[in-house]
Protein backbone atom coordinates (compact mmCIF):
# COMPACT_ATOMS: atom_id res chain seq x y z
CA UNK A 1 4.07 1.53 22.55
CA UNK A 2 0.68 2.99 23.13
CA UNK A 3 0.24 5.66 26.00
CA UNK A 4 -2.91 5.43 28.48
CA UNK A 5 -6.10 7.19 26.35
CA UNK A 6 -3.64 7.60 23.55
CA UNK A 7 -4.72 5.41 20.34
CA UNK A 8 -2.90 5.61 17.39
CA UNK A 9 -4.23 3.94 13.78
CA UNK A 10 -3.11 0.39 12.22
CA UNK A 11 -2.40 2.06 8.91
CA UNK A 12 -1.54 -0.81 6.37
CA UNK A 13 0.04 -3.20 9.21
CA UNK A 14 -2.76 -5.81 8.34
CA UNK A 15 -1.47 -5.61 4.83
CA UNK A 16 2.21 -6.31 6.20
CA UNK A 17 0.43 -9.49 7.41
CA UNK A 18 -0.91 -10.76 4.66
CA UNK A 19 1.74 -10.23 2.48
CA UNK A 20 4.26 -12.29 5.09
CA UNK A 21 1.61 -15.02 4.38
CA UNK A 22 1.59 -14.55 0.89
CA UNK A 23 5.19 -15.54 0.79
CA UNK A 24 5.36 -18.63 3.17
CA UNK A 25 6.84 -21.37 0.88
CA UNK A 26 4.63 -23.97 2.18
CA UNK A 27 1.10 -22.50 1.23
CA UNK A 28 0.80 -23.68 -2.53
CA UNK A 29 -1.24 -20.82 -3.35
CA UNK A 30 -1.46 -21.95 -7.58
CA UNK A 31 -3.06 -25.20 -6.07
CA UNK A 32 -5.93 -22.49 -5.64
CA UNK A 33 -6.00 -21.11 -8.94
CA UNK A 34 -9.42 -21.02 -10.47
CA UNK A 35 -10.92 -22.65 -7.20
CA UNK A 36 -14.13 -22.68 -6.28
CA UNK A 37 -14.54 -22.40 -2.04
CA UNK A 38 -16.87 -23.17 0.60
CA UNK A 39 -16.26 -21.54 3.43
CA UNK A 40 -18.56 -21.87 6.74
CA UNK A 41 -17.85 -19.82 10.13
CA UNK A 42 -16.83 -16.61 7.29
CA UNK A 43 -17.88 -14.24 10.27
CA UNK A 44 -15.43 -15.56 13.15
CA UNK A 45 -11.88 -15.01 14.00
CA UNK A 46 -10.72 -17.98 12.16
CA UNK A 47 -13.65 -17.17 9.34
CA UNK A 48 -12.20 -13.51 8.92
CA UNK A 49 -8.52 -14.56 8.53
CA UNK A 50 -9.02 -17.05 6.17
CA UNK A 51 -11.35 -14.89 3.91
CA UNK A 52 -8.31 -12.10 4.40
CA UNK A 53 -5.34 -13.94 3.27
CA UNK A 54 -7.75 -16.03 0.58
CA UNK A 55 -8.63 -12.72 -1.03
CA UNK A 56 -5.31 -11.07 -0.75
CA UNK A 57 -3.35 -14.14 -2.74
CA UNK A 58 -6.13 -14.28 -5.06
CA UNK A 59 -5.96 -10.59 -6.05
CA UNK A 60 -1.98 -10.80 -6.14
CA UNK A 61 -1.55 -13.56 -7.65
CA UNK A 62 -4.51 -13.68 -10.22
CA UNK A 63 -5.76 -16.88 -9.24
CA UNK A 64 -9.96 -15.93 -9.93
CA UNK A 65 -10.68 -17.74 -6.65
CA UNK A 66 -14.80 -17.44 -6.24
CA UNK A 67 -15.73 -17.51 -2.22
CA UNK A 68 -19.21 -18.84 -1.25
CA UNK A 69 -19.17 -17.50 2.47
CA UNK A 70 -22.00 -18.81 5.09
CA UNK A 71 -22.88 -16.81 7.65
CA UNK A 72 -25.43 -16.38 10.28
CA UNK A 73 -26.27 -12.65 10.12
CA UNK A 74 -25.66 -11.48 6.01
CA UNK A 75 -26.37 -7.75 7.09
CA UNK A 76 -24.59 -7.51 10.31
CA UNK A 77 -21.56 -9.26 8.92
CA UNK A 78 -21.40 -6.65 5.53
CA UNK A 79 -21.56 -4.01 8.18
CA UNK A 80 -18.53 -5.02 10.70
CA UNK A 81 -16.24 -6.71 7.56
CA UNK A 82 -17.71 -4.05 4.38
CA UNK A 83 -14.14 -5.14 2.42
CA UNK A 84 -14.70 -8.74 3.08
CA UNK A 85 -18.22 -8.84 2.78
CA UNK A 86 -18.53 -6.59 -0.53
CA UNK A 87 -15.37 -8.04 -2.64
CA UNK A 88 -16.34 -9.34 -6.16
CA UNK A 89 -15.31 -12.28 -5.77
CA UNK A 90 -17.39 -13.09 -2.21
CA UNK A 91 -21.12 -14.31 -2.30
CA UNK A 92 -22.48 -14.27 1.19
CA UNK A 93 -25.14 -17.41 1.90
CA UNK A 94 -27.03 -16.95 5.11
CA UNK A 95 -27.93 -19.63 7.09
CA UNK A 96 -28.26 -21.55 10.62
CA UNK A 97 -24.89 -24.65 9.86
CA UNK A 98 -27.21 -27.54 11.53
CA UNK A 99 -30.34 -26.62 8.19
CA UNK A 100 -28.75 -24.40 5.88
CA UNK A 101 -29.75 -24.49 2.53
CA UNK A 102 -26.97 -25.92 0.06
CA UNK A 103 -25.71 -23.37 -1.94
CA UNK A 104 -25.83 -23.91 -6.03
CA UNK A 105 -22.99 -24.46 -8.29
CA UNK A 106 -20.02 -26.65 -7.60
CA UNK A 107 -17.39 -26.55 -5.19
CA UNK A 108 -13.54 -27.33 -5.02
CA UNK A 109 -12.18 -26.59 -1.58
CA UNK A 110 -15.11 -26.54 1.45
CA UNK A 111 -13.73 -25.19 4.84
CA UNK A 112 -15.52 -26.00 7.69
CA UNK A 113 -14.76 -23.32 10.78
CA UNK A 114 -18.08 -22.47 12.15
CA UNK A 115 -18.53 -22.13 15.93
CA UNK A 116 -21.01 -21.13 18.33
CA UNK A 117 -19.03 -18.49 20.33
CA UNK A 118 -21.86 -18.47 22.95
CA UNK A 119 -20.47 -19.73 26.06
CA UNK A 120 -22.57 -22.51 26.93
CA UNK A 121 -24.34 -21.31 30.99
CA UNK A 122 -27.89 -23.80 30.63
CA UNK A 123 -28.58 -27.35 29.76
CA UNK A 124 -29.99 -25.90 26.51
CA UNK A 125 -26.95 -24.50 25.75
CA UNK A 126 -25.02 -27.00 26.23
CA UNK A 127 -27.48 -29.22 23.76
CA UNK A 128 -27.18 -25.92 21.01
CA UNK A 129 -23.29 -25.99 20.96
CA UNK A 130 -23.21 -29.99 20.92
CA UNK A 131 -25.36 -29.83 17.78
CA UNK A 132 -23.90 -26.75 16.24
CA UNK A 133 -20.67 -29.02 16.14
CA UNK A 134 -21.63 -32.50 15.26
CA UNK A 135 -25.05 -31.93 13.41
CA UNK A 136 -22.80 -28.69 11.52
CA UNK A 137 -19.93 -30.44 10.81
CA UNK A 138 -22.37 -33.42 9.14
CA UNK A 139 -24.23 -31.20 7.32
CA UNK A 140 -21.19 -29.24 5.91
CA UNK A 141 -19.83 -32.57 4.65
CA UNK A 142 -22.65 -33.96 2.74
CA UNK A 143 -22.88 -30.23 0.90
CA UNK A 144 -19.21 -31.09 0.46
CA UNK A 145 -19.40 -34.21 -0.94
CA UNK A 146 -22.24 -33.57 -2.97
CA UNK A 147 -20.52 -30.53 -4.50
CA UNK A 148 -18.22 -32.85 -5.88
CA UNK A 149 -15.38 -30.70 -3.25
CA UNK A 150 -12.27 -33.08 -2.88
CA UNK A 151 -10.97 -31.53 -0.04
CA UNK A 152 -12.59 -30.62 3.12
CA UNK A 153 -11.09 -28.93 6.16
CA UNK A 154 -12.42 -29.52 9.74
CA UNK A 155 -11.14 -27.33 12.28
CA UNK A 156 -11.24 -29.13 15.64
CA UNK A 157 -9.84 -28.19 18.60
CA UNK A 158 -7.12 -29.52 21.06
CA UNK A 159 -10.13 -29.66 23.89
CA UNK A 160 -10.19 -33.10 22.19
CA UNK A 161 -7.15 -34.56 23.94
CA UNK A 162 -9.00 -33.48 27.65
CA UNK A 163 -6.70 -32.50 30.64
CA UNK A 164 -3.68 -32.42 29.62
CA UNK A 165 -1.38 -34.58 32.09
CA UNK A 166 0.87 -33.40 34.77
CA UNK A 167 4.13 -34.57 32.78
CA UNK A 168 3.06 -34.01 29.66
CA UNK A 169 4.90 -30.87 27.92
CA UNK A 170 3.56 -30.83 25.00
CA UNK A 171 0.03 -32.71 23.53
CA UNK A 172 0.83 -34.07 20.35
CA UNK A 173 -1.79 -36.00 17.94
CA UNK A 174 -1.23 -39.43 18.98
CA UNK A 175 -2.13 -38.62 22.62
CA UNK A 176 -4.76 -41.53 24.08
CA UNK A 177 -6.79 -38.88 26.81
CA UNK A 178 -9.92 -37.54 26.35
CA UNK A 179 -12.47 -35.09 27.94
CA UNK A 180 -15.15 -36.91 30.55
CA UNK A 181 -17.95 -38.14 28.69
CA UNK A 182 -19.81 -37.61 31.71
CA UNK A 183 -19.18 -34.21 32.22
CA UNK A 184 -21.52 -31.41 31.25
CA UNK A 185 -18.70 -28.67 31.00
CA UNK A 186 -16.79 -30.91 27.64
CA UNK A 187 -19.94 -31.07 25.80
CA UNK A 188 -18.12 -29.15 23.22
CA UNK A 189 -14.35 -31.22 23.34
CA UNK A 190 -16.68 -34.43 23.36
CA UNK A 191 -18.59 -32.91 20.16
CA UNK A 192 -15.74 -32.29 18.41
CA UNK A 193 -14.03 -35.53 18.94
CA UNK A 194 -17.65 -36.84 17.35
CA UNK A 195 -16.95 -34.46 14.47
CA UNK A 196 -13.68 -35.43 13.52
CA UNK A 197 -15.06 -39.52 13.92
CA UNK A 198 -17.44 -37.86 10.92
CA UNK A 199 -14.93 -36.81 8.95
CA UNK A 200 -13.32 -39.78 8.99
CA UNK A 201 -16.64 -42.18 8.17
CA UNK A 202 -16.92 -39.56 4.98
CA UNK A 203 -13.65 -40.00 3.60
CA UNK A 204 -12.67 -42.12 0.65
CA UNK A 205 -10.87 -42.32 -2.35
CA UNK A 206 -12.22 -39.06 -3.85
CA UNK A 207 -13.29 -37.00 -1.35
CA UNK A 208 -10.13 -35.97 1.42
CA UNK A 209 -11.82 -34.65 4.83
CA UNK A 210 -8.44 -33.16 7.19
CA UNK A 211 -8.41 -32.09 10.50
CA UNK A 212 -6.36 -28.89 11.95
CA UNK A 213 -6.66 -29.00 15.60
CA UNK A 214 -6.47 -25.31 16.98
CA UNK A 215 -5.36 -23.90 20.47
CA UNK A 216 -4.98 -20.21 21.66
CA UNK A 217 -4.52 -18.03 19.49
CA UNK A 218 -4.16 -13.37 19.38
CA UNK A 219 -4.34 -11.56 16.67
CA UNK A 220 -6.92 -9.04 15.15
CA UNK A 221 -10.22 -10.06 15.39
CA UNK A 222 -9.85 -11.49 18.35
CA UNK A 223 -12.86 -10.93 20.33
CA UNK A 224 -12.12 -8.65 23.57
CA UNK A 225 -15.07 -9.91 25.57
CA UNK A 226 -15.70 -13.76 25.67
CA UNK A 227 -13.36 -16.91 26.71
CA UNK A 228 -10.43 -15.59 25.54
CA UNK A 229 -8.18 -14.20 28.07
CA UNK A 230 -6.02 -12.43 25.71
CA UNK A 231 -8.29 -10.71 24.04
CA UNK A 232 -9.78 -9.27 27.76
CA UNK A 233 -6.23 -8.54 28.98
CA UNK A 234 -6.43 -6.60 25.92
CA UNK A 235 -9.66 -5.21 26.56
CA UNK A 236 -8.67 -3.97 29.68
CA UNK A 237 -5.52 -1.98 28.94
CA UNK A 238 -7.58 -0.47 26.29
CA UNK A 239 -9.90 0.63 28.97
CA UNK A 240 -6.65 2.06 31.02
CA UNK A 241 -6.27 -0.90 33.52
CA UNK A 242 -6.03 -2.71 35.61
CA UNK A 243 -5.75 -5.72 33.48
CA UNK A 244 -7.77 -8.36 35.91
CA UNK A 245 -6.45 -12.00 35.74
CA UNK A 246 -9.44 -14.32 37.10
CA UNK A 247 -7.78 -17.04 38.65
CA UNK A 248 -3.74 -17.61 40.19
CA UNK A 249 -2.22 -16.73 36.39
CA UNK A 250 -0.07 -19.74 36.97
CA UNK A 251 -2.16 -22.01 33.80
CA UNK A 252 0.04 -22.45 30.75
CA UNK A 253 -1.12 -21.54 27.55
CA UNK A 254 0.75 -20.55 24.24
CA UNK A 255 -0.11 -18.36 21.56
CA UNK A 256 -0.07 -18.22 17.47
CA UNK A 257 -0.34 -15.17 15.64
CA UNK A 258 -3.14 -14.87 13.26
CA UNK A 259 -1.21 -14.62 9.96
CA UNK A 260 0.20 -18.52 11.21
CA UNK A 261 -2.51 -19.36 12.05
CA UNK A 262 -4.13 -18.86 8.41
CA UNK A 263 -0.91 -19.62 6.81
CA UNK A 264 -0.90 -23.14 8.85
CA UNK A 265 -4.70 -23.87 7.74
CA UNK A 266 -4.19 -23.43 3.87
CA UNK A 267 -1.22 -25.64 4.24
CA UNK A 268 -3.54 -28.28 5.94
CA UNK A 269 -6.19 -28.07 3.93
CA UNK A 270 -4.05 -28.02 0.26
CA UNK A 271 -1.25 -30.64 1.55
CA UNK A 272 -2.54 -32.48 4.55
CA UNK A 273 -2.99 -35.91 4.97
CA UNK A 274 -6.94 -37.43 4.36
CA UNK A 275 -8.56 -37.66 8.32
CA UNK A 276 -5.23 -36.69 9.82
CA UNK A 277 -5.03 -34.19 12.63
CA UNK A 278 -2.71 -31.85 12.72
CA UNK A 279 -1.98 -29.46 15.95
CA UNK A 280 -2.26 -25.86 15.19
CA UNK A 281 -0.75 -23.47 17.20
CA UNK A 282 2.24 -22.49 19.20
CA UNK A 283 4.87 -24.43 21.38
CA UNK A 284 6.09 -21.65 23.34
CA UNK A 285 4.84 -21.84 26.98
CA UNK A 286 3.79 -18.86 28.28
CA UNK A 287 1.56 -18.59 32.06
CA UNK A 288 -1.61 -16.54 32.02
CA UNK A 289 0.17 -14.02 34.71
CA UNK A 290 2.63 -13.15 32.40
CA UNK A 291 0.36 -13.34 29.19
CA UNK A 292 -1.43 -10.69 31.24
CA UNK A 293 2.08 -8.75 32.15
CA UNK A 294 2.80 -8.45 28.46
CA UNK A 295 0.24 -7.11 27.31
CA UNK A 296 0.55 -4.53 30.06
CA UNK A 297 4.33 -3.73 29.15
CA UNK A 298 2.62 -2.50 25.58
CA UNK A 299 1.63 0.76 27.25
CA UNK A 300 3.38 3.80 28.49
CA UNK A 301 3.71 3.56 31.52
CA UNK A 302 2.88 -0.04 31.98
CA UNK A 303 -0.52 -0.91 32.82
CA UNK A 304 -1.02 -2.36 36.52
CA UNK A 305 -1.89 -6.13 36.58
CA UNK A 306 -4.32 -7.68 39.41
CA UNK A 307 -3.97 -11.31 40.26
CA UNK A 308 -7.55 -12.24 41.50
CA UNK A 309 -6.99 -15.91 42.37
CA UNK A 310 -5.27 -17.43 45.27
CA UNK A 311 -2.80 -19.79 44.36
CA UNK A 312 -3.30 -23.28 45.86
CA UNK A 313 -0.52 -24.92 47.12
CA UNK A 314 1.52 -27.71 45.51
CA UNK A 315 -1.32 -27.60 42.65
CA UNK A 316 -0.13 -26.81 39.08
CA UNK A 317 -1.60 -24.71 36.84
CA UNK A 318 -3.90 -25.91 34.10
CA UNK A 319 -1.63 -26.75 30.94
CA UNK A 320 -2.86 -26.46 27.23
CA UNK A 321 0.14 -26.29 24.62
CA UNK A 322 0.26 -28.49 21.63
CA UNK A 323 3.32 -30.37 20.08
CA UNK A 324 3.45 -29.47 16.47
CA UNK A 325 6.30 -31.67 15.20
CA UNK A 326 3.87 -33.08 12.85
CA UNK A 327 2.70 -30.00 10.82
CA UNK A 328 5.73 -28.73 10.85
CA UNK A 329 7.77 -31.73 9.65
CA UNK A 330 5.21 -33.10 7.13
CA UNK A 331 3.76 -29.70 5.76
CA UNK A 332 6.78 -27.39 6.50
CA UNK A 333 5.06 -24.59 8.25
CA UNK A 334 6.83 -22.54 11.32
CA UNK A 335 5.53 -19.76 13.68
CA UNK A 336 7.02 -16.43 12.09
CA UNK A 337 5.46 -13.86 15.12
CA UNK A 338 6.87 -14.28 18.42
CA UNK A 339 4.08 -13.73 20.90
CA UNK A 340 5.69 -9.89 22.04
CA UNK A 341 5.43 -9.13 18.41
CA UNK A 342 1.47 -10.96 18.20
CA UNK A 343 0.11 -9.43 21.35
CA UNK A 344 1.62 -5.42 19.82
CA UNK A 345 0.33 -5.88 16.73
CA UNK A 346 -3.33 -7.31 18.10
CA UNK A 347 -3.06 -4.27 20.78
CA UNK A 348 -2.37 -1.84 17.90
CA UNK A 349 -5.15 -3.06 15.44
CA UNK A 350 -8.29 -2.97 18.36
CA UNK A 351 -6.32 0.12 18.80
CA UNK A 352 -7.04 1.79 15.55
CA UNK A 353 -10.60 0.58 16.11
């Protein structure tokens, strides 16, 4: 429990983390011995956990993994990550993903998780984060494939499957929907969709392209000021409250820790099926409201919570939860953080500062 204006440091709980992934069964971590990696997006939330649990088995476990890591900003990425950034066995490539410059040598393993976090307000934009994700995800497989990499990972998103239907529990990976081609605000789901059509055009009989597609997600690193309403609930009981909940709280989300998360991507990307998507993330339902009222119960006394958004009547919230039957029944992975446990330990991290 944290009390209001009262911070107190992570200490090693990070390393707690990454040792619970180190032991997951289903990440064959030797698979990874003497690999060579790719990894694009090094500087994001999904970028930073990857490099962190990479690093951490390959120290432990002596597996003299070498990490080519492309980012956009070299300096500004050294300074906010210095461990991640400055370990021996990281070279940091800058560059743009639509033109960057292949880097030299060969390659084993290339993970593709670069994103433009920019929320997209202009037509411009809009154009930027369509290419960033289909003219990026091309160019990071033909560096793949000419690295002579056998295994590529794509991580998608479950914006692919659209609007998730009023009936439908859970999305799972054979769902038929889609986002509105004709819509301006799924320029991004429609993007990715085209990505993971790329991914499957690539493959072939020595070069594996798999898809993870991710949903919500809390855990450090999470940004606290963006799209993600965790990470402002968080940002806001930080602050002292109230935390502010934009619309009626009454859209269902669900949420995988970080560790999982990472733990569920090396699976994918080691054992996965070629140009098969698997879900990634939780199966627990949780509404936004009380999302927003746990977070607040992680202070002393418990932060206030502000509904902003009138609730429309005989309208259901907006759903987004994934059915993960697949990954976990072909790849053996399970969520080990229950989302109490997620949101204290994210709270406690941004904490520490």
């Amino acid at each position: 429990m944290l009390t209001h204006g009262n911070s107190t440091r992570a200490g090693n709980r990070l390393a707690a983390d990454l040792d619970r992934v180190l032991a997951h069964a289903w990440v064959p971590w030797d698979a990874l011995r003497g690999a060579q990696v790719f990894l694009t997006g090094a500087s994001g939330f999904v970028g930073c956990w990857l490099l962190e649990t990479l690093l951490w088995a390959s120290d432990r476990l002596d597996l003299g993994v070498s990490i080519v890591a492309l980012t956009r900003d070299r300096r500004g990425f050294a300074a906010r990550v210095p461990h991640l950034a400055g370990h021996g066995a990281v070279t940091l490539h800058e560059g743009d993903i639509r033109t960057f410059d292949a880097p030299a040598g060969r390659f084993t393993h290339v993970v593709h998780a670069a994103v433009d976090a920019t929320p997209p307000v202009t037509a411009d934009d809009r154009l930027r984060v369509f290419d960033v994700i289909v003219e990026g995800t091309r160019r990071a497989l033909e560096c793949a494939r000419a690295s002579g990499a056998r295994r590529f990972l794509f991580a998608s998103s479950g914006a692919v499957y659209g609007t998730q239907p009023s009936g439908v529990a859970h999305l799972v990976e054979d769902c038929a929907g889609g986002p509105d081609p004709a819509s301006r605000e799924t320029a991004g789901a429609e993007a990715k969709r085209a990505a993971e059509t790329l991914c499957a055009v690539y493959a072939s009989d020595t070069f594996e392209p798999v898809i993870a597609r991710l949903f919500t997600f809390v855990g450090p690193y999470l940004p606290l000021d963006g799209k993600f309403a965790a990470g402002n609930f968080i940002r806001d009981a930080l602050h002292g409250g109230p935390i502010v909940v934009a619309g009626d709280g009454t859209a269902c989300r669900s949420y995988l820790y970080a560790s999982d998360l990472a733990a569920w991507l090396w699976a994918i990307l080691l054992r996965g099926e070629a140009a098969r998507p698997y879900n990634v993330g939780s199966e627990v339902v949780v509404t936004i409201g009380d999302l927003a009222r746990t977070v607040a119960s992680q202070f002393t006394p418990p932060l206030d919570v502000r509904i902003e958004g009138a609730r429309t009547r005989g309208v259901a919230g907006h759903r987004y939860v994934p059915g993960t039957a697949r990954a976990r029944e072909e790849l053996g992975v399970e969520m080990t953080v229950g989302l109490e446990d997620a949101i204290a330990r994210t709270v406690e991290w941004h904490a520490a500062g």
